[in-house]
C-alpha atoms as a PDB file:
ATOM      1  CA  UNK A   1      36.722  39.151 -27.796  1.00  0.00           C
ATOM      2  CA  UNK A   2      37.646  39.887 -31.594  1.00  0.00           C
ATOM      3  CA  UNK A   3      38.605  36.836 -33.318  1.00  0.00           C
ATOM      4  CA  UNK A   4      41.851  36.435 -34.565  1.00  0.00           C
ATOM      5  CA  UNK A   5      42.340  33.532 -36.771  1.00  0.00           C
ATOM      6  CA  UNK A   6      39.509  32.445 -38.646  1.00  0.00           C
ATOM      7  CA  UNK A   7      39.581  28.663 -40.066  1.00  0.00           C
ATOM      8  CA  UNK A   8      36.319  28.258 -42.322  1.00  0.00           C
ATOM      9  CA  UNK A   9      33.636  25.453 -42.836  1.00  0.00           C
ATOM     10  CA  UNK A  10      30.727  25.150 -44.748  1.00  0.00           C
ATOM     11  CA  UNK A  11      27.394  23.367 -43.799  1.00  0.00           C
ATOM     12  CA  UNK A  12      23.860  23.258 -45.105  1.00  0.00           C
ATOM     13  CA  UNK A  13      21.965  26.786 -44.622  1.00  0.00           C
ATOM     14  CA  UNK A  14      18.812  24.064 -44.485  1.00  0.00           C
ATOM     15  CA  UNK A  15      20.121  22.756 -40.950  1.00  0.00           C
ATOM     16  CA  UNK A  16      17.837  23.463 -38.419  1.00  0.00           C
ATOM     17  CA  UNK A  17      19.466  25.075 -35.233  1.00  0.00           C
ATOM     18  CA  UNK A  18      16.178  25.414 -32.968  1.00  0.00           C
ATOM     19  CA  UNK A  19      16.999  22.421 -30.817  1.00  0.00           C
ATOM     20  CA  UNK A  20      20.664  23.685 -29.957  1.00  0.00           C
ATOM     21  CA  UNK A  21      20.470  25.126 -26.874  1.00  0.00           C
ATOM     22  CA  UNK A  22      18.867  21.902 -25.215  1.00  0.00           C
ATOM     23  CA  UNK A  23      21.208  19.903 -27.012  1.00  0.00           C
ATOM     24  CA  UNK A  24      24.655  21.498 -25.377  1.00  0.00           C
ATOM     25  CA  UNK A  25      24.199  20.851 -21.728  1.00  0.00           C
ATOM     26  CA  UNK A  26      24.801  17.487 -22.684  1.00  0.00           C
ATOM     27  CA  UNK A  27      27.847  18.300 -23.937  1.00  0.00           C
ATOM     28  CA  UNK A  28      29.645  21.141 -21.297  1.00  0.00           C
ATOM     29  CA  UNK A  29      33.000  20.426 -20.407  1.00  0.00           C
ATOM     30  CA  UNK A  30      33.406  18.164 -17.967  1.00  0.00           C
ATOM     31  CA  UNK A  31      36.684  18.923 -14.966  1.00  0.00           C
ATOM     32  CA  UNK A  32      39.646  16.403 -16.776  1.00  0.00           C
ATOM     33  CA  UNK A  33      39.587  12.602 -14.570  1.00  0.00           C
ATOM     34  CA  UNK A  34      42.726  12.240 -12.374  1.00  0.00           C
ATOM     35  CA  UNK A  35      43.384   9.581 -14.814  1.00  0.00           C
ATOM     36  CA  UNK A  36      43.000  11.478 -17.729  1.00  0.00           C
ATOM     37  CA  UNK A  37      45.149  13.350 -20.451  1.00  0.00           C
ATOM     38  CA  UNK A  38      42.406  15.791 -21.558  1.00  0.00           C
ATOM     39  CA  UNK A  39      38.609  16.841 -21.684  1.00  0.00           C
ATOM     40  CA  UNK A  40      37.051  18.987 -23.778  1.00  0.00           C
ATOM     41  CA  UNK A  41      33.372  20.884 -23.829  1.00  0.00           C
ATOM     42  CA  UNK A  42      31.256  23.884 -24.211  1.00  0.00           C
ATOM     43  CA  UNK A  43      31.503  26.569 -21.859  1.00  0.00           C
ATOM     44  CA  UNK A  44      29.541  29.721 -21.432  1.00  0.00           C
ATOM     45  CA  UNK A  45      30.744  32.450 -24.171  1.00  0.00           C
ATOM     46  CA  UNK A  46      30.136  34.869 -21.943  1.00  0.00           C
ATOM     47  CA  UNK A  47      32.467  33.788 -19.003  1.00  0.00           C
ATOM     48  CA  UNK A  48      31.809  31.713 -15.595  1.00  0.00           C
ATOM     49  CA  UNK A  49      29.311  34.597 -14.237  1.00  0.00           C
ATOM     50  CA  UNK A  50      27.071  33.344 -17.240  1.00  0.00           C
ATOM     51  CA  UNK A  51      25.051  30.160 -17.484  1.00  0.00           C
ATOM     52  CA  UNK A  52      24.079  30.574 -21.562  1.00  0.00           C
ATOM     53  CA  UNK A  53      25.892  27.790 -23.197  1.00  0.00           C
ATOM     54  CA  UNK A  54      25.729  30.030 -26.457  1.00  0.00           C
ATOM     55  CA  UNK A  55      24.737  33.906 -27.687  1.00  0.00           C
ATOM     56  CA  UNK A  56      22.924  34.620 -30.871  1.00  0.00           C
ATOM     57  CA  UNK A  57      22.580  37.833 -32.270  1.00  0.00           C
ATOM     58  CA  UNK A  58      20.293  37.540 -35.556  1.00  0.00           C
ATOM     59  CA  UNK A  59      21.515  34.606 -37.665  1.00  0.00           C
ATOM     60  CA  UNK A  60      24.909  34.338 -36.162  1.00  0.00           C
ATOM     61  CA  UNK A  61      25.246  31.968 -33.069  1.00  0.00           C
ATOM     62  CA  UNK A  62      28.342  32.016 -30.456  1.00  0.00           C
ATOM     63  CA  UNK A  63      29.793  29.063 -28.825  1.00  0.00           C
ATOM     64  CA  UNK A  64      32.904  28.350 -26.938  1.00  0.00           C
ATOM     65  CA  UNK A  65      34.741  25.176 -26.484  1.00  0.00           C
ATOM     66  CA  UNK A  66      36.990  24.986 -22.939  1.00  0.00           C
ATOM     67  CA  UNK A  67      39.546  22.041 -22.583  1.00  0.00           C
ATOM     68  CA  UNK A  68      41.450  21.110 -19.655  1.00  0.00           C
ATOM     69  CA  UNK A  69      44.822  19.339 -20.474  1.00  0.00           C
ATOM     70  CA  UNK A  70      47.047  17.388 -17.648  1.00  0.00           C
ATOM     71  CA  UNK A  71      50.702  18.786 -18.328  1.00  0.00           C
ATOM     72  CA  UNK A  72      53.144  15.703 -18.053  1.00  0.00           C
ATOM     73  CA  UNK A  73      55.673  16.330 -20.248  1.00  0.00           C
ATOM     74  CA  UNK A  74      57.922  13.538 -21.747  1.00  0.00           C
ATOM     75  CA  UNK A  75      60.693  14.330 -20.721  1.00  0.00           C
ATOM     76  CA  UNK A  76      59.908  14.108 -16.385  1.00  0.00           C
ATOM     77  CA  UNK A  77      58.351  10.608 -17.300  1.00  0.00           C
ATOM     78  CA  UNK A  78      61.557   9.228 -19.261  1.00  0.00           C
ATOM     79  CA  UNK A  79      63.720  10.417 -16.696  1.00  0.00           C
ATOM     80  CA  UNK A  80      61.984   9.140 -13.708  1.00  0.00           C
ATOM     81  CA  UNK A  81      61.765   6.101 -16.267  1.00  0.00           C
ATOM     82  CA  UNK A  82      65.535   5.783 -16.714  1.00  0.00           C
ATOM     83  CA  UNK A  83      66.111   5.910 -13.457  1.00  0.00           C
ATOM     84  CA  UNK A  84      64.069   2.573 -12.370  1.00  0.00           C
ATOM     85  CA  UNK A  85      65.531   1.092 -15.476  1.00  0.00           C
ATOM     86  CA  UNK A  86      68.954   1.404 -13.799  1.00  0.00           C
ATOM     87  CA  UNK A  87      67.652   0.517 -10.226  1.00  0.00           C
ATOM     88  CA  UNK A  88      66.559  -2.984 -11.853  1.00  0.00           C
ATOM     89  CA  UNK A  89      69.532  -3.701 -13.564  1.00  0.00           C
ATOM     90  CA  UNK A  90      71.834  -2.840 -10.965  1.00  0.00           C
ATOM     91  CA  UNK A  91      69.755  -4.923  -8.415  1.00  0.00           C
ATOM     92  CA  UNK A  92      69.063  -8.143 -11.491  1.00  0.00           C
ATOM     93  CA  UNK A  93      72.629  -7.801 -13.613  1.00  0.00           C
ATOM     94  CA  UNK A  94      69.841  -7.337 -17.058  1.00  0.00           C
ATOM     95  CA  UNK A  95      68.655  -4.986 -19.016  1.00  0.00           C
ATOM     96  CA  UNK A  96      64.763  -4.768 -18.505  1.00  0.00           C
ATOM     97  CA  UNK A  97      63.186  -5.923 -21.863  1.00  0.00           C
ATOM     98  CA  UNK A  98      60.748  -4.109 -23.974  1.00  0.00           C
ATOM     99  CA  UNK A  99      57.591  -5.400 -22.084  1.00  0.00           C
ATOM    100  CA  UNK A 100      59.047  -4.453 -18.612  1.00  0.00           C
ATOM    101  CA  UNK A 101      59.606  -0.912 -20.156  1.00  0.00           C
ATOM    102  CA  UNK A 102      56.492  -0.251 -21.536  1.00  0.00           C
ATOM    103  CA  UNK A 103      54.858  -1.750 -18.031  1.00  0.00           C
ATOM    104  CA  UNK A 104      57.264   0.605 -16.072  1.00  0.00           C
ATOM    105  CA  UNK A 105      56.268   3.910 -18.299  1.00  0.00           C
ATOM    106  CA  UNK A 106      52.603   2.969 -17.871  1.00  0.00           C
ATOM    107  CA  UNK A 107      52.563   2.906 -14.326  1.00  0.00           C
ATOM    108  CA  UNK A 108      54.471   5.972 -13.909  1.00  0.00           C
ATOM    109  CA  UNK A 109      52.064   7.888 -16.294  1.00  0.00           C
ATOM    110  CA  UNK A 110      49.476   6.501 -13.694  1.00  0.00           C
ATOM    111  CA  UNK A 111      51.425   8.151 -10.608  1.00  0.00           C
ATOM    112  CA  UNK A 112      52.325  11.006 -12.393  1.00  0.00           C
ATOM    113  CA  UNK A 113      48.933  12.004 -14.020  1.00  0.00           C
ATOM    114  CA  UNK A 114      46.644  12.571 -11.157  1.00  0.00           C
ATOM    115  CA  UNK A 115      49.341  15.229  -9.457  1.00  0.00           C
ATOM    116  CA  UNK A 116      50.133  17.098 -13.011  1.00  0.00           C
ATOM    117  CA  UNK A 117      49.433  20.341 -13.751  1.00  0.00           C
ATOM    118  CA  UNK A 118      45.810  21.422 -15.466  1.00  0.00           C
ATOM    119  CA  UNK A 119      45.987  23.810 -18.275  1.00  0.00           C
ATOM    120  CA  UNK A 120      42.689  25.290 -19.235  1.00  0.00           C
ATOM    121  CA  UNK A 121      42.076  26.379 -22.794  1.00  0.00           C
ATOM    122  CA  UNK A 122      38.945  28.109 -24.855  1.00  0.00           C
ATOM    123  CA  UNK A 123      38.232  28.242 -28.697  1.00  0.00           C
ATOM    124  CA  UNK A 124      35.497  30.318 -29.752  1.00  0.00           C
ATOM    125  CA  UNK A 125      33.487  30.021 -32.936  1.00  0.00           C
ATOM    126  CA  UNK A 126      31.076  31.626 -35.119  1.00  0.00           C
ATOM    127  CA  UNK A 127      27.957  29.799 -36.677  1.00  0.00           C
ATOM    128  CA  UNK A 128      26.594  32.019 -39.682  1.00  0.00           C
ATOM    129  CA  UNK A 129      22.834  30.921 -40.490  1.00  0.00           C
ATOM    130  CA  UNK A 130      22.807  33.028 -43.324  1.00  0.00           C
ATOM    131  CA  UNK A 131      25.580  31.844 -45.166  1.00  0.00           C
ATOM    132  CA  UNK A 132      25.987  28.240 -43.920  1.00  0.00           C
ATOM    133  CA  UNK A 133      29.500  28.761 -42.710  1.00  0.00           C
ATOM    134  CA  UNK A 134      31.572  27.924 -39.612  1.00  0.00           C
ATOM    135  CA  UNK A 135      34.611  30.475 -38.547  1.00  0.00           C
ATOM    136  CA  UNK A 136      36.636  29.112 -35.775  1.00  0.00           C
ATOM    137  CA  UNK A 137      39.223  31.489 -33.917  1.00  0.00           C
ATOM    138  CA  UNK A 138      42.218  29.181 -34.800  1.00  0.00           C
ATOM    139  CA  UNK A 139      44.898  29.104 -37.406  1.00  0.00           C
ATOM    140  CA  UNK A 140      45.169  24.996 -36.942  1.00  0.00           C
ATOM    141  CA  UNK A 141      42.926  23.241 -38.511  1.00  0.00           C
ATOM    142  CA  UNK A 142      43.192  20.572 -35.894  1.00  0.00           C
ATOM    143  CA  UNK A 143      42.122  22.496 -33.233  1.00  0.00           C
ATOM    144  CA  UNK A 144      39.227  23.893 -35.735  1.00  0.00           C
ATOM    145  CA  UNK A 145      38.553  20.344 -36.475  1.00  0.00           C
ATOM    146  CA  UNK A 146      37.928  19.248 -33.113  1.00  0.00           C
ATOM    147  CA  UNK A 147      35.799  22.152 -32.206  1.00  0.00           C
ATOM    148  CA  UNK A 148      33.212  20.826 -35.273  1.00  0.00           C
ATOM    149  CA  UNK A 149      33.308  17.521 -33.856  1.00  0.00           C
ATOM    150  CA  UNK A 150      32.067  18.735 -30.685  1.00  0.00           C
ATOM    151  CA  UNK A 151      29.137  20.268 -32.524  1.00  0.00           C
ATOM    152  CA  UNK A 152      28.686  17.035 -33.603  1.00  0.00           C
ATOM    153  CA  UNK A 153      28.797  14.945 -30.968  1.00  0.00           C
ATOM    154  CA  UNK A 154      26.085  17.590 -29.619  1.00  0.00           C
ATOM    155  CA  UNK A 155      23.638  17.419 -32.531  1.00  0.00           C
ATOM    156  CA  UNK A 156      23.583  14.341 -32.792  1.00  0.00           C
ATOM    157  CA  UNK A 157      24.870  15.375 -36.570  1.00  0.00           C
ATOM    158  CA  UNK A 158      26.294  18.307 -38.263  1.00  0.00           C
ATOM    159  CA  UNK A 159      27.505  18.109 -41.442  1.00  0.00           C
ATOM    160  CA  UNK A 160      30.085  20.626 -41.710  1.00  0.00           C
ATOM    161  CA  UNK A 161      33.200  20.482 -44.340  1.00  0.00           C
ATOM    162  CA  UNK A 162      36.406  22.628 -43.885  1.00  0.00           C
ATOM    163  CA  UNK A 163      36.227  25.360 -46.711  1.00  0.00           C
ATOM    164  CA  UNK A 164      36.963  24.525 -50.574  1.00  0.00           C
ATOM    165  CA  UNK A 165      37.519  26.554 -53.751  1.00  0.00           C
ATOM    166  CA  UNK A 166      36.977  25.658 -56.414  1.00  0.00           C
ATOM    167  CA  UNK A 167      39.831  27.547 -58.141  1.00  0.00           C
ATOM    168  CA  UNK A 168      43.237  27.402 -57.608  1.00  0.00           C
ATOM    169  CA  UNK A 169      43.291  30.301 -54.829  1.00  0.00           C
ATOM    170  CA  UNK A 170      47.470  30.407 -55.137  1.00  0.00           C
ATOM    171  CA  UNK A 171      46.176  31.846 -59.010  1.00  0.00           C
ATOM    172  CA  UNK A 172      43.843  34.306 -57.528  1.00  0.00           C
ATOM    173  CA  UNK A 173      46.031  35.992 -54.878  1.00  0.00           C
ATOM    174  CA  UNK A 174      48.953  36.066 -57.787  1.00  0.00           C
ATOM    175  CA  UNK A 175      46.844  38.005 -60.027  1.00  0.00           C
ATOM    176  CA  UNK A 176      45.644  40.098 -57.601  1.00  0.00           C
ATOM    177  CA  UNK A 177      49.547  41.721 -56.684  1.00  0.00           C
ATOM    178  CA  UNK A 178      49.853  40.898 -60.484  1.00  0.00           C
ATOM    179  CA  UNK A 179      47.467  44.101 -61.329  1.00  0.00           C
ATOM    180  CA  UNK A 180      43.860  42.220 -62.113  1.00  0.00           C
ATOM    181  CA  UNK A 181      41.235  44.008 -60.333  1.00  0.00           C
ATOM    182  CA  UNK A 182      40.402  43.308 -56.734  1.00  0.00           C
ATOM    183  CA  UNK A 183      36.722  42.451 -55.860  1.00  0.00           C
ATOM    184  CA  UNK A 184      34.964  45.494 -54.455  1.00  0.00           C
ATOM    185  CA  UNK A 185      35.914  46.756 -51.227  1.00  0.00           C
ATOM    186  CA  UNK A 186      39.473  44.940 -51.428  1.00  0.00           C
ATOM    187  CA  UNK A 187      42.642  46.265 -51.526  1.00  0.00           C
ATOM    188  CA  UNK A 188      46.333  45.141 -50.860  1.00  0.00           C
ATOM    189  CA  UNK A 189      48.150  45.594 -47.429  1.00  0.00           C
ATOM    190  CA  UNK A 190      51.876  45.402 -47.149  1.00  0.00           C
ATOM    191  CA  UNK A 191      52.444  41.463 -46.653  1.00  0.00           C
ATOM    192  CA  UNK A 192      52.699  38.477 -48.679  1.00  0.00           C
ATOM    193  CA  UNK A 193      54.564  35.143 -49.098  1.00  0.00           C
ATOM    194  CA  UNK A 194      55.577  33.946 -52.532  1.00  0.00           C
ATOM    195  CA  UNK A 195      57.345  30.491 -53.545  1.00  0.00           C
ATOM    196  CA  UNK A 196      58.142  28.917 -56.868  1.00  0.00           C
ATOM    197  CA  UNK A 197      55.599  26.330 -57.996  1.00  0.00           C
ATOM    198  CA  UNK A 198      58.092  23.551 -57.567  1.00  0.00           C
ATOM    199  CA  UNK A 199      57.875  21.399 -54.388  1.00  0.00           C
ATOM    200  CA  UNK A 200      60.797  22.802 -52.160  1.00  0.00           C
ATOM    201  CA  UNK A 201      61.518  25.545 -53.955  1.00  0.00           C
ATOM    202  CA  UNK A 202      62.072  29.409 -52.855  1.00  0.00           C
ATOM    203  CA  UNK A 203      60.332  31.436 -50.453  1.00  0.00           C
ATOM    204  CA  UNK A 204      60.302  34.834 -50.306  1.00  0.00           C
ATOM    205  CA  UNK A 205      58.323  36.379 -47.372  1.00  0.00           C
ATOM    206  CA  UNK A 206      57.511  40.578 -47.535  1.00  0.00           C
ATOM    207  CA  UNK A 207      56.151  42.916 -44.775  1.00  0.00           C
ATOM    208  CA  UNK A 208      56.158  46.337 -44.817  1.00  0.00           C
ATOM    209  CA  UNK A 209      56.261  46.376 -48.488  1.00  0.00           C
ATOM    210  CA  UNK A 210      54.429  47.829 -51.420  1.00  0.00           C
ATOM    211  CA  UNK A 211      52.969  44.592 -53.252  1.00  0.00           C
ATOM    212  CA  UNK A 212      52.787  46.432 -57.135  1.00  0.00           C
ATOM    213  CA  UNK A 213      56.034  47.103 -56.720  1.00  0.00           C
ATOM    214  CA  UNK A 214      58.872  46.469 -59.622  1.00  0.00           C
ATOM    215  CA  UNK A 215      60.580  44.095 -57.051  1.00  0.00           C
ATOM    216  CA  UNK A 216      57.809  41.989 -56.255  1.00  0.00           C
ATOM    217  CA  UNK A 217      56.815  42.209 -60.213  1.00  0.00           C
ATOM    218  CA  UNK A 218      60.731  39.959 -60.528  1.00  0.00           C
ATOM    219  CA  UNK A 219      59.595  37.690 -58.340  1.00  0.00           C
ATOM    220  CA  UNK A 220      56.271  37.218 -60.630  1.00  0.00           C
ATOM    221  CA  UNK A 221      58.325  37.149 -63.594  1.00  0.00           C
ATOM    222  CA  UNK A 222      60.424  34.540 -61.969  1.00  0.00           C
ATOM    223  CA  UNK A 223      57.346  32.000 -61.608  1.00  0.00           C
ATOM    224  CA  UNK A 224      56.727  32.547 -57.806  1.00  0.00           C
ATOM    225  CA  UNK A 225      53.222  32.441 -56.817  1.00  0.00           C
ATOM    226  CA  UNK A 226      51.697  34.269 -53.955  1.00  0.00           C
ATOM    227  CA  UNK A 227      51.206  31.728 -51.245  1.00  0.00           C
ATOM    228  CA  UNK A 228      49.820  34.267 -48.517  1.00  0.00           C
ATOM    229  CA  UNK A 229      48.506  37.949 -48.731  1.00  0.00           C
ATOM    230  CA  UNK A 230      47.527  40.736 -46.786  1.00  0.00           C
ATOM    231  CA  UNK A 231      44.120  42.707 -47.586  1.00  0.00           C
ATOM    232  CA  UNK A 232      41.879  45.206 -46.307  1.00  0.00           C
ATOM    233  CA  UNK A 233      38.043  45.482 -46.993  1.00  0.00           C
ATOM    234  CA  UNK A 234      36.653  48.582 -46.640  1.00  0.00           C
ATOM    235  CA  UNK A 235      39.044  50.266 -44.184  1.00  0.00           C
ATOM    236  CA  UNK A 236      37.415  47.877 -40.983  1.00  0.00           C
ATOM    237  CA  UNK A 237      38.970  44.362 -41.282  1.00  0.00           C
ATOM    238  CA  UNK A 238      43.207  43.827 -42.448  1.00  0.00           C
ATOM    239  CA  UNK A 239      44.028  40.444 -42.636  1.00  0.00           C
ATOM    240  CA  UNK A 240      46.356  37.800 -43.808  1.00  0.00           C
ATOM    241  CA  UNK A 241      44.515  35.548 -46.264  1.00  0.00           C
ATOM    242  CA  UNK A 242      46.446  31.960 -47.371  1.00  0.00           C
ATOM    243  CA  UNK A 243      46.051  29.789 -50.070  1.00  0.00           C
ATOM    244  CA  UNK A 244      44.783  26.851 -47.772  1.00  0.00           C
ATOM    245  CA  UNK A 245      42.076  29.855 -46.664  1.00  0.00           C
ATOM    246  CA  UNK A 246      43.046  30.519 -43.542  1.00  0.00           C
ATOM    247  CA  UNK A 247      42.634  33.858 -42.028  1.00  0.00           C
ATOM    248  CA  UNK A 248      45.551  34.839 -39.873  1.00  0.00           C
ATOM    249  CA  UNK A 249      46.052  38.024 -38.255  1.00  0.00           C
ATOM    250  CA  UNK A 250      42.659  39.475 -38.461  1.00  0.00           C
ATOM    251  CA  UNK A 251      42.371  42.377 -37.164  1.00  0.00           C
ATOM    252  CA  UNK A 252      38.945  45.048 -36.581  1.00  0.00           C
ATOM    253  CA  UNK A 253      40.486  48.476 -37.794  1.00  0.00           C
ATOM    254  CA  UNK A 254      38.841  52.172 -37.139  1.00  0.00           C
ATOM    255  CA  UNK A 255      36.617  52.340 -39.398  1.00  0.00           C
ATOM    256  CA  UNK A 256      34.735  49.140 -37.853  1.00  0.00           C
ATOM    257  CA  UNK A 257      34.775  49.623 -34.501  1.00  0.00           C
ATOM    258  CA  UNK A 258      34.426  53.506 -33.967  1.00  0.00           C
ATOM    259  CA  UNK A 259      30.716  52.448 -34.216  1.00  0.00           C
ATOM    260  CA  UNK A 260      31.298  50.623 -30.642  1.00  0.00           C
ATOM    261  CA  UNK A 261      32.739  54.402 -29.026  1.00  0.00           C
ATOM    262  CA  UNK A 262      29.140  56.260 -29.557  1.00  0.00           C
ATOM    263  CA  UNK A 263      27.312  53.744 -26.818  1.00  0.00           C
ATOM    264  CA  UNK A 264      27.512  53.889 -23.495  1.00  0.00           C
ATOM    265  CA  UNK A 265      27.012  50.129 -21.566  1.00  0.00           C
ATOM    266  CA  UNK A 266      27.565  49.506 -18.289  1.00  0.00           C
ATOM    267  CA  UNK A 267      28.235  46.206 -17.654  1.00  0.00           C
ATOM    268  CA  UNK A 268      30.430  44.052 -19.911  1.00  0.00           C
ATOM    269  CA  UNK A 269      27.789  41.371 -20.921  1.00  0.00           C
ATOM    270  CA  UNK A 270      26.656  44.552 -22.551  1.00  0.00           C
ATOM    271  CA  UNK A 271      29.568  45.160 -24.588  1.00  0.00           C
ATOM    272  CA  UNK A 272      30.537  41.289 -25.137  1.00  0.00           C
ATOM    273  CA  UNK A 273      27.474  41.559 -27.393  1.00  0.00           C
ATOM    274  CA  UNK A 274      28.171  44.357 -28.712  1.00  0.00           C
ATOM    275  CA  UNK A 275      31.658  43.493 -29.692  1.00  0.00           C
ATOM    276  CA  UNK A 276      30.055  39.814 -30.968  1.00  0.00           C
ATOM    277  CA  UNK A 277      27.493  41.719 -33.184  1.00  0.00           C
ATOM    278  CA  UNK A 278      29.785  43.623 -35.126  1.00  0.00           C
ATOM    279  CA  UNK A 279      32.189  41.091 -35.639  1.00  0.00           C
ATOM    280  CA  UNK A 280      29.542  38.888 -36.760  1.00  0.00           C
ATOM    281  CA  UNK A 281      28.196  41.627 -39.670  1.00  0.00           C
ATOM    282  CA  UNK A 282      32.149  42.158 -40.757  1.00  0.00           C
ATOM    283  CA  UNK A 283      32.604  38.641 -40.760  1.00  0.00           C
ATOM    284  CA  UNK A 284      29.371  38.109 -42.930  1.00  0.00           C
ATOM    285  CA  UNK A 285      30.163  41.084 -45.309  1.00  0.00           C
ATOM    286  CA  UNK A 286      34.013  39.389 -45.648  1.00  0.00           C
ATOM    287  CA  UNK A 287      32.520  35.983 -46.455  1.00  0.00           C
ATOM    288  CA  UNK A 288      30.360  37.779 -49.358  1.00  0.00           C
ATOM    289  CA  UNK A 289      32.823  39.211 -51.272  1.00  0.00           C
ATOM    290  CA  UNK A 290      35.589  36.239 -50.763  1.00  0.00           C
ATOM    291  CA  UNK A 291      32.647  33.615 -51.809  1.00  0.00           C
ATOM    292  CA  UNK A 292      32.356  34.584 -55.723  1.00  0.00           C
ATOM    293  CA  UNK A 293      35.660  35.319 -56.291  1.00  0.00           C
ATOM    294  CA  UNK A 294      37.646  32.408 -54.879  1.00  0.00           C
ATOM    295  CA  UNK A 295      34.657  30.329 -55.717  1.00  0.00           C
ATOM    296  CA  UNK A 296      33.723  28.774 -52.472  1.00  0.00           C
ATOM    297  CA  UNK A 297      32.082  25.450 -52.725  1.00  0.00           C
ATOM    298  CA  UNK A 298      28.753  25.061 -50.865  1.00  0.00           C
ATOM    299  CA  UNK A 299      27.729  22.340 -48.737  1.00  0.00           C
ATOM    300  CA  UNK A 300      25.271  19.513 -50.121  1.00  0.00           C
ATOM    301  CA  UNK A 301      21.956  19.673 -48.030  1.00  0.00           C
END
């Protein structure tokens, strides 16, 4: 259950979370309406043999968000479309207008829906008490987006904000492969993505390369910036880390989780919490060294 994408927000360490659990029955996901495109609500974290609407271990809470989506894709609804197009102007000698049209699709999409397919989806997050921050396993922020909003809707108010700096992080990364010293516990992987400061310019992607290397120092001295890098801290998280702060590709290495090998648990709730404990200090211990030296902002309480 290790995340892999984190997209960050920030909310006041001051909110009180004591009222949470009674709050998100109210807002479990609900089977999508015959009628309807999509729902979307909390699910247990722990699976459907669980009834726990969330998991805390110390200051770090668990939640997961389930959504059921109808799957009617365009392209069945404008053929079926075209097709009673043609029946009415073979049968009336016209062309159906616009209002007809849209009338026709309508009605289909009101056939159609109820017999579609039902895709179910889950996005997990990570509520940090200690540090007032949000980490959502997603790389799109509109998916991480809609998650907080569903926090929202079940406090009643949450005042989360996706995650700011309040330097330019593009800088930071550059001087980083540049040669200015990493924060402690840091150090470079073998990715990165670098593009010239102009709007549409180059873009040079690298894997499986040394970053303080004399060809990536050309691309420096050519005015690219570094757009996307790949770190390690402390030999137990690699990741990808992007100038709109995104994590992407994160990944628990060795050195973190050989401390899950030594216990023996028998039964996976067990070692769901496990897993969620240790990914919760990592994350925590990440957060701490990113904070001061891309500047997070905090949230206002």
């Amino acid at each position: 259950m290790f995340f892999r994408n984190l997209t960050l927000f920030r909310f006041p360490t001051t909110l009180d979370f004591s009222q949470l659990d009674a709050q998100l029955p109210e807002a479990t996901l609900k089977p999508v309406g015959p009628l309807e495109l999509s729902s979307r609500g909390f699910i247990p974290p722990f699976g459907r043999d669980s009834e726990a609407l969330s998991h805390r271990v110390d200051n770090s809470i668990w939640l997961s968000l389930g959504g059921e989506d109808r799957l009617l894709p365009a392209v069945v609804v404008n053929d079926l479309l075209a097709q009673k197009l043609q029946e009415i102007e073979q049968k009336e000698g016209r062309k159906p207008g616009g209002r007809t049209r849209k009338r026709i699709k309508e009605d289909l999409v009101h056939e159609l829906l109820p017999r579609a397919f039902v895709k179910p989806s889950r996005t997990d997050a990570l509520i940090d008490l200690e540090h007032g921050f949000v980490a959502v396993d997603t790389s799109s922020r509109k998916n991480a987006e809609a998650l907080v909003s569903e926090i929202r809707h079940a406090m009643g108010s949450f005042p989360a904000l996706p995650l700011n700096a309040e330097v330019a992080t593009r800088s930071v990364l550059t001087g980083w492969i540049a040669g200015e010293p990493l924060p402690e516990g840091l150090a470079l992987g073998e990715e990165c993505e670098l593009k010239d400061a102009i709007d549409g310019g180059a873009v040079v992607k690298c894997q499986h390369q040394e970053l303080q290397s004399d060809e990536i120092a050309t691309h420096l001295e050519a005015g690219k910036q570094v757009t996307r890098l790949a770190l390690t801290l402390d030999d137990h998280v690699s990741f990808v880390l992007g100038e709109d702060l995104v994590i992407r590709k994160l990944k628990f290495l060795d050195g973190a989780v050989e401390q899950l090998e030594g216990d023996s648990r028998d039964d996976l709730h067990a070692e769901l919490d496990a897993r969620f404990a240790l990914m919760a200090g990592e994350l925590r211990r990440l957060f701490a060294v990113l904070e001061p030296a891309l500047k997070l902002s905090r949230a206002e309480s």
